[in-house]
C-alpha atoms as a PDB file:
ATOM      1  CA  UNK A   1       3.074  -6.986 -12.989  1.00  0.00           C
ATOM      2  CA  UNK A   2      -0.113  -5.587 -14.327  1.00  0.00           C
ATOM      3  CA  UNK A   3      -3.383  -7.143 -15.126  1.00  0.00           C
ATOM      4  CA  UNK A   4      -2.065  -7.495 -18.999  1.00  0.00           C
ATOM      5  CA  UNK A   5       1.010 -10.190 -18.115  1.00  0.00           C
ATOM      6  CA  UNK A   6      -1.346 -11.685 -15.190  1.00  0.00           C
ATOM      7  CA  UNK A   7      -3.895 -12.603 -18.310  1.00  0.00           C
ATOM      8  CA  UNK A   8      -0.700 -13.640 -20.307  1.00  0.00           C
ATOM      9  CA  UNK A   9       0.331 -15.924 -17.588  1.00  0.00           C
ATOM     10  CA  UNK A  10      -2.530 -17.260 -16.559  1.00  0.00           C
ATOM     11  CA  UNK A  11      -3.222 -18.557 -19.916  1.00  0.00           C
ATOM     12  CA  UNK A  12       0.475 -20.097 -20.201  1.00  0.00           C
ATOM     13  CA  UNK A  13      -0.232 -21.492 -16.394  1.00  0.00           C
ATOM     14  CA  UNK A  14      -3.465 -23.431 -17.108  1.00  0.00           C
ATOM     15  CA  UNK A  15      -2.452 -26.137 -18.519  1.00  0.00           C
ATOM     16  CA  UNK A  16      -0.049 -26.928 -15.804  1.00  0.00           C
ATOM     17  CA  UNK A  17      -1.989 -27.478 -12.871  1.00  0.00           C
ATOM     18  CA  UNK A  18      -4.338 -30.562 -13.528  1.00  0.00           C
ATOM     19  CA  UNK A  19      -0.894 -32.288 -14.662  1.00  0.00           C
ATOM     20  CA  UNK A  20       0.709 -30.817 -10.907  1.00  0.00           C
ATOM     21  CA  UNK A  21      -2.584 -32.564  -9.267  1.00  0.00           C
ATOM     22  CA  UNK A  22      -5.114 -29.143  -9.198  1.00  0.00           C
ATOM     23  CA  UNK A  23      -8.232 -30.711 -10.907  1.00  0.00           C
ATOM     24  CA  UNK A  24     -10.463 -27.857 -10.052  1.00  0.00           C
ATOM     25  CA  UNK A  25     -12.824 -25.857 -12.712  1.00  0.00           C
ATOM     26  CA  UNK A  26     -11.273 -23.378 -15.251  1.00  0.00           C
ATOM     27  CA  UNK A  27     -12.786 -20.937 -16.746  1.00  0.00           C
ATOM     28  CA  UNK A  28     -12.082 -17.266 -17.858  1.00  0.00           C
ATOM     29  CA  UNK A  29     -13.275 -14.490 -15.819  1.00  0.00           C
ATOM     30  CA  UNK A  30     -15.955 -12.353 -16.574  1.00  0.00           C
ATOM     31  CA  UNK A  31     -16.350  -8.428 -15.980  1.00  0.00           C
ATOM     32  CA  UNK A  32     -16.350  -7.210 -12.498  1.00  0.00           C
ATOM     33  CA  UNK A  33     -17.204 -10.877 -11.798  1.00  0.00           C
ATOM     34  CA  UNK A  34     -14.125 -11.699 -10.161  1.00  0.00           C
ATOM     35  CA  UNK A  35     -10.984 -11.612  -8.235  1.00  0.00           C
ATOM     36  CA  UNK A  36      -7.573 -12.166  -9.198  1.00  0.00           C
ATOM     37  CA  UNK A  37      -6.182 -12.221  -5.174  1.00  0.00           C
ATOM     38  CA  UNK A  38      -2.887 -10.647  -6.417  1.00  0.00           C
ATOM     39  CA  UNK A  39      -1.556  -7.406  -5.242  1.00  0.00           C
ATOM     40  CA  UNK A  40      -0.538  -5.610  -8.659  1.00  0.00           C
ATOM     41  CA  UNK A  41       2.239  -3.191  -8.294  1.00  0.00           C
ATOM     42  CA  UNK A  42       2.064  -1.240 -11.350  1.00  0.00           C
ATOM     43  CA  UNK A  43       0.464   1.669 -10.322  1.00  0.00           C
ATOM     44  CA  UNK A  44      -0.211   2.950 -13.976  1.00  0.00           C
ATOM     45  CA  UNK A  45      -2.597   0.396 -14.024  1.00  0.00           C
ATOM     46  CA  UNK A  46      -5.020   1.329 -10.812  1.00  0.00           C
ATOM     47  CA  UNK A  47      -8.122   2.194 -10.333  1.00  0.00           C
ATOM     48  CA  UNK A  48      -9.031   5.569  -9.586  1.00  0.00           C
ATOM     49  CA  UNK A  49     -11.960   6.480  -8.603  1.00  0.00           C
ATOM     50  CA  UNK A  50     -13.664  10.101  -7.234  1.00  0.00           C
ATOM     51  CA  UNK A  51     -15.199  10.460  -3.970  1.00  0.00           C
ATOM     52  CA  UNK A  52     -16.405  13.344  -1.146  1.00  0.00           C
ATOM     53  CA  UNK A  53     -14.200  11.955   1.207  1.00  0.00           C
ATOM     54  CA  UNK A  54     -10.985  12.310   1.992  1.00  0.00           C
ATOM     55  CA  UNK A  55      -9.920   9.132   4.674  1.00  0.00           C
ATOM     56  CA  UNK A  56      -8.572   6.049   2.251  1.00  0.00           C
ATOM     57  CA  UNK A  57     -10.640   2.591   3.406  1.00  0.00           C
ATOM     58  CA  UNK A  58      -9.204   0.245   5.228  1.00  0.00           C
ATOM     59  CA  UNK A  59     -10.747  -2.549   3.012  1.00  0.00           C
ATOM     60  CA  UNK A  60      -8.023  -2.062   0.353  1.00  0.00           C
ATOM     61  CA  UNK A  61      -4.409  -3.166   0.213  1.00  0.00           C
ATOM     62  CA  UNK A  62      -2.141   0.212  -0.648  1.00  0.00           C
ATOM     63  CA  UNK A  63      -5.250   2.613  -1.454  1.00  0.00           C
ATOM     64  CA  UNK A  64      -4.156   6.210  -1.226  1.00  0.00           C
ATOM     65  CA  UNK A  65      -6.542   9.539  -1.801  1.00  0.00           C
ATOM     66  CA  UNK A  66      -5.088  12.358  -3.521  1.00  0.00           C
ATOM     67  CA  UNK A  67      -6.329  15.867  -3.594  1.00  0.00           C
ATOM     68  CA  UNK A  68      -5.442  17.668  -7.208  1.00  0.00           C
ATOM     69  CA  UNK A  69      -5.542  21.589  -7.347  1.00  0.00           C
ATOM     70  CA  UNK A  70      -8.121  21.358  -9.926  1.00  0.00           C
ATOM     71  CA  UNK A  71     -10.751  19.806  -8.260  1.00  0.00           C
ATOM     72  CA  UNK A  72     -10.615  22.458  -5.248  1.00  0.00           C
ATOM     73  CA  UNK A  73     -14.107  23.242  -4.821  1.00  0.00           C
ATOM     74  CA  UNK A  74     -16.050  20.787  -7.126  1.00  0.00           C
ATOM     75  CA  UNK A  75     -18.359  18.573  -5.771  1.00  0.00           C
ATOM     76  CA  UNK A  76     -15.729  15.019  -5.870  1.00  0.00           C
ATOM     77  CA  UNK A  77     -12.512  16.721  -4.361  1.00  0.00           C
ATOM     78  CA  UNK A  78     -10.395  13.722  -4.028  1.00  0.00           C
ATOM     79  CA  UNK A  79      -9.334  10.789  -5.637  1.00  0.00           C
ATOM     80  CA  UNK A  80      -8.966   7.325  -4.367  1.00  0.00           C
ATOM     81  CA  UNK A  81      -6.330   5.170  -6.098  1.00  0.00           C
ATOM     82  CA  UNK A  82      -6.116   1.482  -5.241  1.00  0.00           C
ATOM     83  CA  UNK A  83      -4.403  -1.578  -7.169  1.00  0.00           C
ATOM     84  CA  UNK A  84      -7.410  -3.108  -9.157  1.00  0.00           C
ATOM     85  CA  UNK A  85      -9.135  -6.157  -7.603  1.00  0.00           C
ATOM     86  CA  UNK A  86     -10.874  -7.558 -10.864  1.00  0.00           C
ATOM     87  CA  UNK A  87      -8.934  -9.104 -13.491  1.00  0.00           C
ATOM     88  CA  UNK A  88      -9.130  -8.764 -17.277  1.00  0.00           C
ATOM     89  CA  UNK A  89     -11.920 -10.521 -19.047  1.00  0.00           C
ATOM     90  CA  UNK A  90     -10.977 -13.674 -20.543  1.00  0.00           C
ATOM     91  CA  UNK A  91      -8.411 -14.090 -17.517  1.00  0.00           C
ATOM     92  CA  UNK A  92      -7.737 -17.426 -16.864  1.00  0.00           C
ATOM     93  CA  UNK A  93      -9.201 -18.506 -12.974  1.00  0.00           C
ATOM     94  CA  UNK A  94      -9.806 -21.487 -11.674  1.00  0.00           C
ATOM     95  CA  UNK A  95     -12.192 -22.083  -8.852  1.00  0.00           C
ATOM     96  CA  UNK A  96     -13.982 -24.652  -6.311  1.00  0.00           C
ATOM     97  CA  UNK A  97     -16.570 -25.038  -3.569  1.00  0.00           C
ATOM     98  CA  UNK A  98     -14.440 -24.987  -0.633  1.00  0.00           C
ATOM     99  CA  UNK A  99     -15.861 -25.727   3.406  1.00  0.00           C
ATOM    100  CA  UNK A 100     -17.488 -28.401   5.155  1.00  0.00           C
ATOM    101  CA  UNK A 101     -20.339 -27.102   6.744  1.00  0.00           C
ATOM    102  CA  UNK A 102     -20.856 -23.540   4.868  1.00  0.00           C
ATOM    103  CA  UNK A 103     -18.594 -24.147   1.748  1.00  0.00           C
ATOM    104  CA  UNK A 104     -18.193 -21.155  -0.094  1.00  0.00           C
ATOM    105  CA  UNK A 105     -16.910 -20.514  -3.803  1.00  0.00           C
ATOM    106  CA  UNK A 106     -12.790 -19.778  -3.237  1.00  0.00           C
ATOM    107  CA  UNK A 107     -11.518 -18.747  -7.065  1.00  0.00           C
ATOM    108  CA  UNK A 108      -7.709 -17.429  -7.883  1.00  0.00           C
ATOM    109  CA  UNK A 109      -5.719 -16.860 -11.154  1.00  0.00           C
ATOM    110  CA  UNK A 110      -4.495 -19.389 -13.158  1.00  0.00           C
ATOM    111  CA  UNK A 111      -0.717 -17.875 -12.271  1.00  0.00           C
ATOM    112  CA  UNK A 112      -1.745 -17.475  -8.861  1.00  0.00           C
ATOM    113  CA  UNK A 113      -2.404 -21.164  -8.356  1.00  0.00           C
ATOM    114  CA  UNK A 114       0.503 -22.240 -10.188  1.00  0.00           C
ATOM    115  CA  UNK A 115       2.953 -19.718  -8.056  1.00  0.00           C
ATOM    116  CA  UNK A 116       1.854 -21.472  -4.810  1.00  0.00           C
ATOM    117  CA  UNK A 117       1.607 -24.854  -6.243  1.00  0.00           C
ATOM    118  CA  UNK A 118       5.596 -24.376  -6.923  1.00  0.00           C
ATOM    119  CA  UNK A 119       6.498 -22.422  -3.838  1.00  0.00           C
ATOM    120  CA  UNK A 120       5.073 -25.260  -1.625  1.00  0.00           C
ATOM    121  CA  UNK A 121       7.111 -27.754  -3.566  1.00  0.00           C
ATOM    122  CA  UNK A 122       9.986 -26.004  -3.054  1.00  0.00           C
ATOM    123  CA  UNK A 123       9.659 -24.794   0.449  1.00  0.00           C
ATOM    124  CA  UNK A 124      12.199 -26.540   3.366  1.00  0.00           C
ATOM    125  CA  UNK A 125       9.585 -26.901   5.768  1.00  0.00           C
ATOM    126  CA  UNK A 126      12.085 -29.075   7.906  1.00  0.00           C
ATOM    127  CA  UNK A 127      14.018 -25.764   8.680  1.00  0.00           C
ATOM    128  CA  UNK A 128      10.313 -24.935  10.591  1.00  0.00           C
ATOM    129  CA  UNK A 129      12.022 -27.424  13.509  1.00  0.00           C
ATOM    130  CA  UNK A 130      13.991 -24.948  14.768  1.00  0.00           C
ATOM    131  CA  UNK A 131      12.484 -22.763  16.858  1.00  0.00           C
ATOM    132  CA  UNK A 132      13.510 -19.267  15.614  1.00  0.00           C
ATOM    133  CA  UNK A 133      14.066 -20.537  11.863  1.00  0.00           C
ATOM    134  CA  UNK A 134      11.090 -19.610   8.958  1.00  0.00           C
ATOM    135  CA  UNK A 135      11.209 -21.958   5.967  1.00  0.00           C
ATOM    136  CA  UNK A 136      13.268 -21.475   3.069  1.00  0.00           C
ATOM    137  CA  UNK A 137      13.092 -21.830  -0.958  1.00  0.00           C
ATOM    138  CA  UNK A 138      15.020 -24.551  -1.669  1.00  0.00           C
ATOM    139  CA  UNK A 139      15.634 -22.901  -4.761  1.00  0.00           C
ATOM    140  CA  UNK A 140      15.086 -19.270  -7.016  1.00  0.00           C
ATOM    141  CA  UNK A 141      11.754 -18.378  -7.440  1.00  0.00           C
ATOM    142  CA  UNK A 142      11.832 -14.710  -8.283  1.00  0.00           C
ATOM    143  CA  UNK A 143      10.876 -14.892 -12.298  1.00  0.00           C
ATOM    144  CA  UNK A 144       7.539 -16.351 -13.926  1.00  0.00           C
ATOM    145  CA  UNK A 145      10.805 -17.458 -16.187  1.00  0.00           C
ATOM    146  CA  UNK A 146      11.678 -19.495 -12.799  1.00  0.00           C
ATOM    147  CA  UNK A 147       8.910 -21.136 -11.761  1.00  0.00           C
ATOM    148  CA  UNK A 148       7.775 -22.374 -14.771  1.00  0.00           C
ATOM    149  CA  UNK A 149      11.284 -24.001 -15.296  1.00  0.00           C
ATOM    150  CA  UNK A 150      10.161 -25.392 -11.632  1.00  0.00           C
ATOM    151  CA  UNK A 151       6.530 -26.544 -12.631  1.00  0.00           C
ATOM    152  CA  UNK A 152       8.347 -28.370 -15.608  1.00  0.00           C
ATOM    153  CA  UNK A 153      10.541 -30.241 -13.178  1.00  0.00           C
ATOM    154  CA  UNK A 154       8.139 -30.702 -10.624  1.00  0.00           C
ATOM    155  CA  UNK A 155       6.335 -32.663 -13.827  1.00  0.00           C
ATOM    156  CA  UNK A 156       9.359 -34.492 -15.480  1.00  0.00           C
ATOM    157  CA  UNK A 157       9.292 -35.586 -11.711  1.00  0.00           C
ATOM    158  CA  UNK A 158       5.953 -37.053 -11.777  1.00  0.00           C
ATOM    159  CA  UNK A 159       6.326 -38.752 -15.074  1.00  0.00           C
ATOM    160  CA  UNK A 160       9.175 -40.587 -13.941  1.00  0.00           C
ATOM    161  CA  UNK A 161       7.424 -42.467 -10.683  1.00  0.00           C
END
């Protein structure tokens, strides 16, 4: 996924979740404003960023530093890549003050939200009885194609009690 099909399916995800019972505030992200809280796998599509030093921080999920023959001897010798942290502008997120005694601001994606929404749902969490045994899907999520076949039901569902 990159940060172009997390916009598009953030946008197809919103209007999903206050009908699935996740009434908190939309809105679309802003520049360097905020974070997505997805790991995106498309390397193409990473940040890269110069720097004097050559140990990657610890801070970031997957950042690697490179060292390219042409920047032997210049002043920024390596190159830190790391999957991007900030989605697109315009991003669908959707956000709430969360805590009792500090809260604090918790956003996510729009697709984010929805994901775990329908993995919850679909989650045998009596399988957690047995002492060696994680839960299970109950059925395929691998596809946005399949969990938004799975949000659908999870609605037709609802409309029906």
């Amino acid at each position: 996924m990159n940060l172009r099909i997390l916009k598009k399916l953030s946008k197809r995800a919103a209007p999903y979740l206050p009908l699935l019972g996740d009434h908190r505030q939309q809105f679309p992200a802003e520049w360097r404003d905020n974070y997505h809280g997805l790991l995106i796998r498309a390397e193409k599509h990473w940040e890269r960023h110069v720097s004097v030093h050559a140990d990657a921080l610890n801070s970031y999920e997957g950042e690697y530093v490179i060292a390219p023959k042409c920047r032997e001897g210049t002043r920024y010798p390596y190159i830190h890549i790391r999957p991007p942290s900030h989605p697109w502008p315009g991003t669908v997120m959707v956000g709430a003050m969360e805590g009792y005694y500090e809260p604090e601001w918790n956003e996510e994606c729009a697709w984010g939200a929805l994901h775990t929404i329908v993995a919850i749902h679909f989650t045998d969490w009596a399988a957690m009885d047995d002492e060696y045994c994680l839960p299970g899907l109950t059925r395929r999520l691998r596809t946005p194609t399949d969990i938004f076949r799975a949000a659908d039901e999870m609605i037709a569902e609802r409309c029906l009690k």
